[in-house]
N, C-alpha and C. Protein backbone atom coordinates (compact mmCIF):
# COMPACT_ATOMS: atom_id res chain seq x y z
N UNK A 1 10.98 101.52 134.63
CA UNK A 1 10.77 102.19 133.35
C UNK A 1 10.73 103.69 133.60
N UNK A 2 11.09 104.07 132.70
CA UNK A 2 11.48 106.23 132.89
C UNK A 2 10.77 106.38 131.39
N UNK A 3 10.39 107.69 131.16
CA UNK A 3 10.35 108.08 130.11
C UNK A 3 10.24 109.34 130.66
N UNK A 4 10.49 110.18 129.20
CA UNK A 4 10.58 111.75 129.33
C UNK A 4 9.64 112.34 128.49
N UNK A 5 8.24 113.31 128.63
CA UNK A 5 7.68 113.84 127.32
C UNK A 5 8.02 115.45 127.22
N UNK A 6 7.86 116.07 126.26
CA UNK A 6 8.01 117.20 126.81
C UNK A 6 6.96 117.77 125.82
N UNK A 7 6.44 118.68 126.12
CA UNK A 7 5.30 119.17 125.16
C UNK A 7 4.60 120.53 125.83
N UNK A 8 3.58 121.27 125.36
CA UNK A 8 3.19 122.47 125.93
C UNK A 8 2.13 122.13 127.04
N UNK A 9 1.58 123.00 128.05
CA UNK A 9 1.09 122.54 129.26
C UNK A 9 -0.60 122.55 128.50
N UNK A 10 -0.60 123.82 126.95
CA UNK A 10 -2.34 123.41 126.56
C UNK A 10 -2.31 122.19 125.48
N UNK A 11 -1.08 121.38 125.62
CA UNK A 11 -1.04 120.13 124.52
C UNK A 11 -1.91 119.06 125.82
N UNK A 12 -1.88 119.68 126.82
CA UNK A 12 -2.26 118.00 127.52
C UNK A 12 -3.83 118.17 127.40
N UNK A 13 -4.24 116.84 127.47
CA UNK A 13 -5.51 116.67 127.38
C UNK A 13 -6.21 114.68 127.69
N UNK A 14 -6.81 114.59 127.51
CA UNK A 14 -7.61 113.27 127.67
C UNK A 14 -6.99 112.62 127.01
N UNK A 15 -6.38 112.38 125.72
CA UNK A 15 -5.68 111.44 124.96
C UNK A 15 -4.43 111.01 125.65
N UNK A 16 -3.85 112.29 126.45
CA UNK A 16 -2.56 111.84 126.65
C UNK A 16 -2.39 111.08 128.05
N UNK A 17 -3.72 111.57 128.83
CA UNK A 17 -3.70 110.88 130.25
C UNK A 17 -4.00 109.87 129.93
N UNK A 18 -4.72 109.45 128.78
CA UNK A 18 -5.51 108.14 128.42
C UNK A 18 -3.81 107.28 128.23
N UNK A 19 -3.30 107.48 127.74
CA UNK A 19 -2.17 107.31 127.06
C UNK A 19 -1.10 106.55 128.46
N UNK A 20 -1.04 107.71 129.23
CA UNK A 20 -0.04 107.23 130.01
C UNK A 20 -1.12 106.22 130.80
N UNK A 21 -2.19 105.82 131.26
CA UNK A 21 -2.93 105.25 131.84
C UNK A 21 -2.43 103.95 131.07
N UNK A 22 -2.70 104.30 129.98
CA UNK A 22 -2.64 102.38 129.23
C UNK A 22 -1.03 101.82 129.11
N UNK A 23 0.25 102.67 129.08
CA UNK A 23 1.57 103.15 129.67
C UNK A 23 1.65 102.24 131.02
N UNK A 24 1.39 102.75 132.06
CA UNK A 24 1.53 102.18 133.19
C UNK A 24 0.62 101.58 133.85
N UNK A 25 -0.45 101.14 133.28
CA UNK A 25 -1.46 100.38 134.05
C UNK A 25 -1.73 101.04 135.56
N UNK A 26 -1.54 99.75 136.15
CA UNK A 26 -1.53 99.81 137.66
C UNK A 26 0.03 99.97 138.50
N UNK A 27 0.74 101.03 137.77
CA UNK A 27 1.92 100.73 138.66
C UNK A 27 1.75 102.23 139.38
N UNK A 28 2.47 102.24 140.25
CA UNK A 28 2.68 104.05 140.64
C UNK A 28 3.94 104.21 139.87
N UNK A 29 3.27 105.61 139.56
CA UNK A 29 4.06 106.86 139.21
C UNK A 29 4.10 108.03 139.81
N UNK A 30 5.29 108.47 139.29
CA UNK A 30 5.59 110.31 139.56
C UNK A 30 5.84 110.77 138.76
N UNK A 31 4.72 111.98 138.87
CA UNK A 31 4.83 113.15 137.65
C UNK A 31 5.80 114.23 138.50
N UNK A 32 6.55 115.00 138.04
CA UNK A 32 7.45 115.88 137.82
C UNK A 32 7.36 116.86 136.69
N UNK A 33 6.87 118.27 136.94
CA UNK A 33 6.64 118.79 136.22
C UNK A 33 7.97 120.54 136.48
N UNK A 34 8.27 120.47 135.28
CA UNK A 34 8.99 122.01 134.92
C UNK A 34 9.11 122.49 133.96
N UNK A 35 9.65 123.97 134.13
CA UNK A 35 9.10 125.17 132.96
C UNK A 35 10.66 124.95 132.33
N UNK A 36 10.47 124.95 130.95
CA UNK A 36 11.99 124.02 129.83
C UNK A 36 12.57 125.99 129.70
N UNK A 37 13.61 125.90 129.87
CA UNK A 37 14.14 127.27 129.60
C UNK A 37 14.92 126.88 128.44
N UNK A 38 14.34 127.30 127.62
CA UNK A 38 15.38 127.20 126.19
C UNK A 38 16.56 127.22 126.35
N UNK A 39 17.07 128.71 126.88
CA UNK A 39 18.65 129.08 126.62
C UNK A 39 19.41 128.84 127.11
N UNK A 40 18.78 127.86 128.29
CA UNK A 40 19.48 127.07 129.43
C UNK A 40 20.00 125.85 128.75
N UNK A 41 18.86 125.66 127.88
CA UNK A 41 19.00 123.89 127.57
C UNK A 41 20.18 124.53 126.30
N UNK A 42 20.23 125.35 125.33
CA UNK A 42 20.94 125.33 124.23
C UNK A 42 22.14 125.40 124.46
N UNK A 43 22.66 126.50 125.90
CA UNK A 43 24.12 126.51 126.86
C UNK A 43 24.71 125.48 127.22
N UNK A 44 23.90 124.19 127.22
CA UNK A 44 24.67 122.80 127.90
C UNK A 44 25.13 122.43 127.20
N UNK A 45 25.75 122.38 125.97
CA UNK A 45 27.03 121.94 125.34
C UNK A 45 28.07 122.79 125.11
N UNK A 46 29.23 122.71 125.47
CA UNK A 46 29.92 123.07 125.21
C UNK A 46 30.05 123.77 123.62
N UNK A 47 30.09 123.00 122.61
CA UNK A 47 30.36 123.51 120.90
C UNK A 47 29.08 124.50 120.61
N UNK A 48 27.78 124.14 121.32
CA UNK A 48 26.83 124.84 120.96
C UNK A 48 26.93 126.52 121.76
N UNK A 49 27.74 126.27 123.17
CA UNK A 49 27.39 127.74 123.88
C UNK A 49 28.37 128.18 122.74
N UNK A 50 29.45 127.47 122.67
CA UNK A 50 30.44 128.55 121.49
C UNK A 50 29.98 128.99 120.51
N UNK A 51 29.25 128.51 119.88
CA UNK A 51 28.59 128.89 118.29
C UNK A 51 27.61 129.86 118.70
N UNK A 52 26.91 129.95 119.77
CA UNK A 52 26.02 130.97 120.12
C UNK A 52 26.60 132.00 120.37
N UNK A 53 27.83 131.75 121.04
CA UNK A 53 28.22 133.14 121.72
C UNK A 53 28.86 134.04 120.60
N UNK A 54 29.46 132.86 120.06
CA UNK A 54 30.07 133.95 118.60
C UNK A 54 29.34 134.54 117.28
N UNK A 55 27.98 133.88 117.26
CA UNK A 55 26.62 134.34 116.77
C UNK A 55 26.25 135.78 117.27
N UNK A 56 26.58 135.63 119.02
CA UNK A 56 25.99 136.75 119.28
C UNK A 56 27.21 137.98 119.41
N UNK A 57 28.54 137.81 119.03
CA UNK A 57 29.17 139.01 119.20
C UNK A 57 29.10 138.99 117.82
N UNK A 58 28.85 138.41 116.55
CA UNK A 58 28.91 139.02 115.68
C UNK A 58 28.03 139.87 115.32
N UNK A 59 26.49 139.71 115.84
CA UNK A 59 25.38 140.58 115.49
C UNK A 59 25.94 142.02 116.12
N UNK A 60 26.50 141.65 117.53
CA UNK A 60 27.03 142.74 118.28
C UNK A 60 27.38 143.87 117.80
N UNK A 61 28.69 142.92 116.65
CA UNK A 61 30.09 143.82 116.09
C UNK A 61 29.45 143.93 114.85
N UNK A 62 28.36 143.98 113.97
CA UNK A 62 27.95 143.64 113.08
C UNK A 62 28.58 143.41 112.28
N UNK A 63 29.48 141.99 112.01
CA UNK A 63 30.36 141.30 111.34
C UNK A 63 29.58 139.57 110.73
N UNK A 64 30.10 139.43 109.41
CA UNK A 64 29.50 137.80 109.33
C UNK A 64 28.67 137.76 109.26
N UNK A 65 27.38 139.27 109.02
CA UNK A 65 25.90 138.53 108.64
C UNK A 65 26.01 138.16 107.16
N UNK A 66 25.04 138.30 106.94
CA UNK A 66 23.89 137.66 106.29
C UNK A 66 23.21 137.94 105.57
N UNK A 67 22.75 138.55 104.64
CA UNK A 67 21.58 139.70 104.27
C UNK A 67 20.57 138.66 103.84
N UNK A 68 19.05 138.72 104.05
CA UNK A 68 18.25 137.76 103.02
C UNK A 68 17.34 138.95 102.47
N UNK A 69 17.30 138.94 100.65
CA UNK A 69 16.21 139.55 100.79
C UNK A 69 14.88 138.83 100.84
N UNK A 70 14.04 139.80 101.63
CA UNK A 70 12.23 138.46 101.88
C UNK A 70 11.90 138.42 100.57
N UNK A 71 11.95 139.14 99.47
CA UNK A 71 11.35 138.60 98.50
C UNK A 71 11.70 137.27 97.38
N UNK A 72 13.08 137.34 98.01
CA UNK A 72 13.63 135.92 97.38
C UNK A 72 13.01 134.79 97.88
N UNK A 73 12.56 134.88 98.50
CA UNK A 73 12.01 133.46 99.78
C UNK A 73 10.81 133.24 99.35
């Protein structure tokens, strides 16, 4: 059995060790712990690095925004 959680390092607490305790009983496990780099993770698709990248030359070229005004919102 695998599972993956991902959550903030001050989300952990007693519930969740409680949690994986009742999870795996008595089996061994390995924890594996690492720091999630966003822009790493959003780059691993292909369609998504494209949409980013052309997001970001348009702010660049300032082309294709957007205007919001805040008071409409």
């Amino acid at each position: 059995m695998q599972s993956s959680y991902r959550l903030k390092a001050n989300e952990l607490d007693e519930k969740f060790i409680a949690g994986l305790k009742e999870t795996y009983k008595d089996k061994d496990i390995e924890i594996i712990i690492y720091e999630v780099n966003e822009t790493e993770y959003l780059l691993q698709s292909d369609v998504n690095r494209q949409r980013l990248m052309q997001a970001k030359t348009n702010v660049d070229n300032k082309t294709n925004l957007v205007e919001i005004d805040l008071e409409d919102l």
